[in-house]
Protein backbone atom coordinates (compact mmCIF):
# COMPACT_ATOMS: atom_id res chain seq x y z
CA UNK A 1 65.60 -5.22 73.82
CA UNK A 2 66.53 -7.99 71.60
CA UNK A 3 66.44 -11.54 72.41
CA UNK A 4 68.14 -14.22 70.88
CA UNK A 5 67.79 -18.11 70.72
CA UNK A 6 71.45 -20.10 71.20
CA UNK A 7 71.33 -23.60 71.03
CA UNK A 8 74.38 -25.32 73.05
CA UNK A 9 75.39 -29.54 72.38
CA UNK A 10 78.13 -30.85 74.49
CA UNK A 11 81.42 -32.34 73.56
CA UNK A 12 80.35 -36.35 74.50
CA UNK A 13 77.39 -35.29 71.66
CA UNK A 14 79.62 -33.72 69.41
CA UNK A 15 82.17 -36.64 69.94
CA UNK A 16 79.51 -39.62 69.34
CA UNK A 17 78.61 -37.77 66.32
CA UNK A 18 81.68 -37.55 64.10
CA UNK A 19 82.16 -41.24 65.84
CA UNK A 20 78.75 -42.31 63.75
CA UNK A 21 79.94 -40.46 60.43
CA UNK A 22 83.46 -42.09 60.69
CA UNK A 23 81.91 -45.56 60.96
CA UNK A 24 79.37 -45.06 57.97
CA UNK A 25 81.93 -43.63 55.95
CA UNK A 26 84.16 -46.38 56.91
CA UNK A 27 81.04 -48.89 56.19
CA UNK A 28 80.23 -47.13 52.72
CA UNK A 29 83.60 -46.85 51.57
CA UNK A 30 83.67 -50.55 51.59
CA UNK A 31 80.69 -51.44 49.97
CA UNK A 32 80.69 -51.37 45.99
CA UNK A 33 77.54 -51.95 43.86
CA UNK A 34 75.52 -51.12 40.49
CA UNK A 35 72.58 -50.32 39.39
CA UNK A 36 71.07 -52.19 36.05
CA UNK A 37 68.60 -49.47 34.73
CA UNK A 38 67.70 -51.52 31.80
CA UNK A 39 66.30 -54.04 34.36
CA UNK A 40 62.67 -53.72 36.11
CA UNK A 41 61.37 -55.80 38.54
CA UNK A 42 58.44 -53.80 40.05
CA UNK A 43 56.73 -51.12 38.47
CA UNK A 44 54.95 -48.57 40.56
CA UNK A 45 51.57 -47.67 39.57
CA UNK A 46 50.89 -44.79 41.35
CA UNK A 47 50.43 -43.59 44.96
CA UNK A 48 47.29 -43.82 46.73
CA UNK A 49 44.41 -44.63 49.52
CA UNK A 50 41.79 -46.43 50.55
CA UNK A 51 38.19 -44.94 50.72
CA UNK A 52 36.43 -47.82 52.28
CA UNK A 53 34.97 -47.22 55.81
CA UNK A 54 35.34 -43.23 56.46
CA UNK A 55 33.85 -42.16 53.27
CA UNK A 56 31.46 -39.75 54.93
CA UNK A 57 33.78 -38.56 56.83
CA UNK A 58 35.56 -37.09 53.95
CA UNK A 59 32.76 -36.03 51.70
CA UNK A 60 31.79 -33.69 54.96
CA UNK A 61 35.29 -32.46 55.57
CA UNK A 62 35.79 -32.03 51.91
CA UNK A 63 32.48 -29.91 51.46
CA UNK A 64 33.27 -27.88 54.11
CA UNK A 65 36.79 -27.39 53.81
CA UNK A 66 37.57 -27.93 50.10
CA UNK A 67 41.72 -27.56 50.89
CA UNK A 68 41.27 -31.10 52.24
CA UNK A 69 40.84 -32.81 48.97
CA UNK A 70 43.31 -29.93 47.18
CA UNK A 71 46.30 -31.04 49.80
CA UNK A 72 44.75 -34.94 49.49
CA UNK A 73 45.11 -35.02 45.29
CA UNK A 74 46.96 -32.12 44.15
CA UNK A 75 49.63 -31.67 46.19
CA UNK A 76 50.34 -35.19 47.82
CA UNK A 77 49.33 -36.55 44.28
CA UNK A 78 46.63 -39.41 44.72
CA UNK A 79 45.92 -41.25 41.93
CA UNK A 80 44.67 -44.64 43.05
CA UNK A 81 41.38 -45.02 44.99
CA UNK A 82 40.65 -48.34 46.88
CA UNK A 83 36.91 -49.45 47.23
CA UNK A 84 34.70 -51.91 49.01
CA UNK A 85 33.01 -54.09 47.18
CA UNK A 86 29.06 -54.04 49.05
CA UNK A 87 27.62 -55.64 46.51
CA UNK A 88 25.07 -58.22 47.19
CA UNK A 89 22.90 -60.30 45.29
CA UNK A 90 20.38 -58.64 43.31
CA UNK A 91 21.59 -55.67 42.44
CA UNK A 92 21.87 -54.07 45.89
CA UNK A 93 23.95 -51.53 46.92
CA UNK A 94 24.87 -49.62 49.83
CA UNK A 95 23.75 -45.99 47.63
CA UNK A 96 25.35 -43.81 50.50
CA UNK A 97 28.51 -45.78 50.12
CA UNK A 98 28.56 -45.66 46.42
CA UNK A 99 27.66 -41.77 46.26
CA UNK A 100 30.31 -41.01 48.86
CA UNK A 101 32.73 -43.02 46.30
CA UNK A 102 31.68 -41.13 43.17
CA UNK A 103 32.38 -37.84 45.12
CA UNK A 104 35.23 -38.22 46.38
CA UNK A 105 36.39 -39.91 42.43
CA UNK A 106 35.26 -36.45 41.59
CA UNK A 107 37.24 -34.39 43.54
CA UNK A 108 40.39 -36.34 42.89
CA UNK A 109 39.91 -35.88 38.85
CA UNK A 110 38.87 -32.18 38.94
CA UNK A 111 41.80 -32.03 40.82
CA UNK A 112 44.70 -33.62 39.09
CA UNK A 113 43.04 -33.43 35.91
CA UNK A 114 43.31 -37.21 34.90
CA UNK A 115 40.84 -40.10 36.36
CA UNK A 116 41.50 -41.84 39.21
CA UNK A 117 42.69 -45.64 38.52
CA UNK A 118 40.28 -47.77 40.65
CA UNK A 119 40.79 -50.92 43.13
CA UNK A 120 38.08 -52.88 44.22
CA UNK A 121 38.54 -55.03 47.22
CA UNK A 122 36.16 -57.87 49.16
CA UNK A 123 35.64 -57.73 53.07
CA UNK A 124 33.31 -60.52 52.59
CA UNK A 125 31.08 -61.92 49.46
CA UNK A 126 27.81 -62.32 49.91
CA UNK A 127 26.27 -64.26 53.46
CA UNK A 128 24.97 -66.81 50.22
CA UNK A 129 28.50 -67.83 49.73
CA UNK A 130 29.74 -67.93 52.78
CA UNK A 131 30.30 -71.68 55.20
CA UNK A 132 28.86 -70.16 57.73
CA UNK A 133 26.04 -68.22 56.02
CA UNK A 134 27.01 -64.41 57.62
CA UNK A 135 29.15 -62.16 56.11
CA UNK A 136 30.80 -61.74 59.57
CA UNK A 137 33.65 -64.73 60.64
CA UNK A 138 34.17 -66.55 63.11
CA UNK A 139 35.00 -70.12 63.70
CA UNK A 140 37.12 -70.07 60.29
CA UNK A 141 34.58 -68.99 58.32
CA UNK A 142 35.46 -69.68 54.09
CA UNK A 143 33.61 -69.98 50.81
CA UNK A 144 31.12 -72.17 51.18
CA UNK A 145 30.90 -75.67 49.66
CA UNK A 146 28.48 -77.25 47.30
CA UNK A 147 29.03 -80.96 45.55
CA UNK A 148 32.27 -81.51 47.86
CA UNK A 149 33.67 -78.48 46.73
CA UNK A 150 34.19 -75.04 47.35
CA UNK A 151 31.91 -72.49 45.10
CA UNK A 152 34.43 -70.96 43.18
CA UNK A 153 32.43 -70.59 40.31
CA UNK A 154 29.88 -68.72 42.04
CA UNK A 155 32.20 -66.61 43.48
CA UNK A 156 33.48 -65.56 40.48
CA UNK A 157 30.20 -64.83 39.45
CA UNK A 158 29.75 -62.57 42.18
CA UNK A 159 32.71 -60.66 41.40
CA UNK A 160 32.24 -60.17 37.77
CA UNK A 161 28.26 -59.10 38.69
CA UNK A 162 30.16 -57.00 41.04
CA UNK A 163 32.30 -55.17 38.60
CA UNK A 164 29.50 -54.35 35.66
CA UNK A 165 27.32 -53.04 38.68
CA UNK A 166 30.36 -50.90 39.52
CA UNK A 167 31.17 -49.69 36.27
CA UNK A 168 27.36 -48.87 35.75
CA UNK A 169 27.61 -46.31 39.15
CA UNK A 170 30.58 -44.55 36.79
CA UNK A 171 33.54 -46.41 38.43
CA UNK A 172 35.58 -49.24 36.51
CA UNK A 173 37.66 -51.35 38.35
CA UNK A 174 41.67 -50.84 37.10
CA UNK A 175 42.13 -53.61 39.49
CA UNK A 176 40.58 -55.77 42.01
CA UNK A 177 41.67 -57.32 45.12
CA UNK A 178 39.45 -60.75 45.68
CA UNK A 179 39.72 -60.67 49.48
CA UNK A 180 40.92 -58.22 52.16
CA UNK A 181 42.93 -59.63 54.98
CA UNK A 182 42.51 -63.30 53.78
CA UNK A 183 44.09 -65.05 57.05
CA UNK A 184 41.83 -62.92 59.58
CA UNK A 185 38.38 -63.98 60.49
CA UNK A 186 37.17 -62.34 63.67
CA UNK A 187 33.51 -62.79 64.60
CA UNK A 188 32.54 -58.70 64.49
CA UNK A 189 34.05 -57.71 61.05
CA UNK A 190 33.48 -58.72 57.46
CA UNK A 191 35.62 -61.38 56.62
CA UNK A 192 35.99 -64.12 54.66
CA UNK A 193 39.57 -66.80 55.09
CA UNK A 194 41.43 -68.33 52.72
CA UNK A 195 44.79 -69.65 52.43
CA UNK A 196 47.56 -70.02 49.52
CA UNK A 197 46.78 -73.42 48.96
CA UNK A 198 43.23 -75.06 49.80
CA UNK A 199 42.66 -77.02 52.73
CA UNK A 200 39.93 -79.31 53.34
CA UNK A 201 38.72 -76.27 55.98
CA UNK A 202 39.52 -73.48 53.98
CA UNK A 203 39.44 -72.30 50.68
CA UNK A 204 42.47 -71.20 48.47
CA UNK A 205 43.47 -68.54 46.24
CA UNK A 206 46.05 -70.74 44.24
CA UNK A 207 47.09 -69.77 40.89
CA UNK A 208 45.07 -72.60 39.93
CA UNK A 209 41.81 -71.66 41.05
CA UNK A 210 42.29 -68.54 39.49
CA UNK A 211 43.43 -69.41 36.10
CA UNK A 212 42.90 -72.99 35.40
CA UNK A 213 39.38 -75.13 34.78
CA UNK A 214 40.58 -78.04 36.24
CA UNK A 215 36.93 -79.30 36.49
CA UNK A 216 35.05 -77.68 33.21
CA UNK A 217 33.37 -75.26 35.38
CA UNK A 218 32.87 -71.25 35.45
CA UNK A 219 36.52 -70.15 37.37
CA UNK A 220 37.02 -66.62 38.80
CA UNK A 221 38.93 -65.22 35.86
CA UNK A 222 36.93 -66.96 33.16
CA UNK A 223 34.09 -65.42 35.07
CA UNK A 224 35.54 -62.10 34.74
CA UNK A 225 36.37 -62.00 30.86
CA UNK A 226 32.81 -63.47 30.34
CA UNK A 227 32.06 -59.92 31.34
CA UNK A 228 34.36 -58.45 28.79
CA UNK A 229 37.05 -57.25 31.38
CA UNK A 230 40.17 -56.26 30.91
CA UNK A 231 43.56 -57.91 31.09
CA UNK A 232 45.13 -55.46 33.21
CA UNK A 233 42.05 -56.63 35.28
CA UNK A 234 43.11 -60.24 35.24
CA UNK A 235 46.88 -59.49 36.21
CA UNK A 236 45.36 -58.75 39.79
CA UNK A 237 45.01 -62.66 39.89
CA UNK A 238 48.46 -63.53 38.59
């Protein structure tokens, strides 16, 4: 005996339907527009995904089901990793972190056959740098201040440390991000706040504290080409 599947829509269905074609044919037929080819104003980079918190996770997965990373890089096509920065003052690491990173790298290159461009992002700089002394927030925790101001110059310092020490575990930074969720500082999670412009509370990621010496000192970029990075690098900034 043979069975068959029949699917049945009623007339008020049927009815509302060619009702919601007529009026977006109707809409569309009185639109007109163009499209400038010769003119770009974003460029996409690539697609990809952070590898920050599960890292494990995947390295296990991965291991023990390699079609993971095959469907993950070769057939969804990631080629952009995103990073935590855990470095801390005096060359430490997080080494489970960092070997999770450079396996997972792996998998994505032997698997599109190219390297994997490379963001690095900050949940918090060190507890050294920090206003309130803990790399956890709360209470609007910033950058902290020294001589009335906020240490930018050290925390440029930090950053560029951050990205030779990188580079020397095998993984140079295409781009960086200088802080992760800048306007969220809840008292369990690394954090660190800052705002477009400074405040006498908070520190700012302005253009100008980026790119400009206003004061003669060590700024975050300056900081960064001191350590013979790249200008692609320094765009993150811009």
């Amino acid at each position: 005996m043979k069975f068959e599947k029949r699917f049945f829509i009623s007339k008020k269905s049927v009815f509302m339907l060619l009702a919601v074609m007529t009026f977006i044919a109707a809409v569309a037929a009185a639109e007109t527009g163009g499209v400038d080819t010769g003119e770009v104003y974003q460029e996409l980079e690539g697609f990809g995904a952070s590898h920050v918190w599960s890292g494990g996770t995947l390295v296990s997965l991965g291991d023990n089901n390699p079609e993971i990373c095959d469907v993950l890089f070769a057939d969804l096509g990631l080629d952009i990793i995103r990073l935590r920065n855990n470095y801390a003052d005096g060359d430490e690491f997080d080494y489970d972190y960092i070997a999770n990173c450079e396996h997972a790298i792996t998998n994505g290159r032997d698997r599109t056959g190219r390297p994997l461009k490379i963001m690095i992002s900050s949940w918090s700089p060190p507890a050294s740098l920090r206003s309130n002394n803990d790399i956890f927030g709360g209470g609007e925790a910033t950058l902290a201040k020294s001589g009335g101001g906020y240490v930018y110059s050290d925390f440029g310092v930090w950053w560029a440390d951050s990205v030779e020490q990188y580079a020397a575990q095998g993984m140079m930074a295409d781009y960086i991000s200088i802080q992760n969720e800048p306007d969220w500082d809840p008292s369990d999670y690394e954090s660190c706040r800052f705002e477009p412009s400074e405040t006498s509370n908070i520190a700012g990621y302005d253009p100008e504290v980026a790119d400009t010496n206003c004061d003669g000192s060590i700024n975050i970029v300056d900081a960064l080409l001191a350590a013979k990075y790249y200008v692609g690098l320094i765009e993150a900034f811009c």
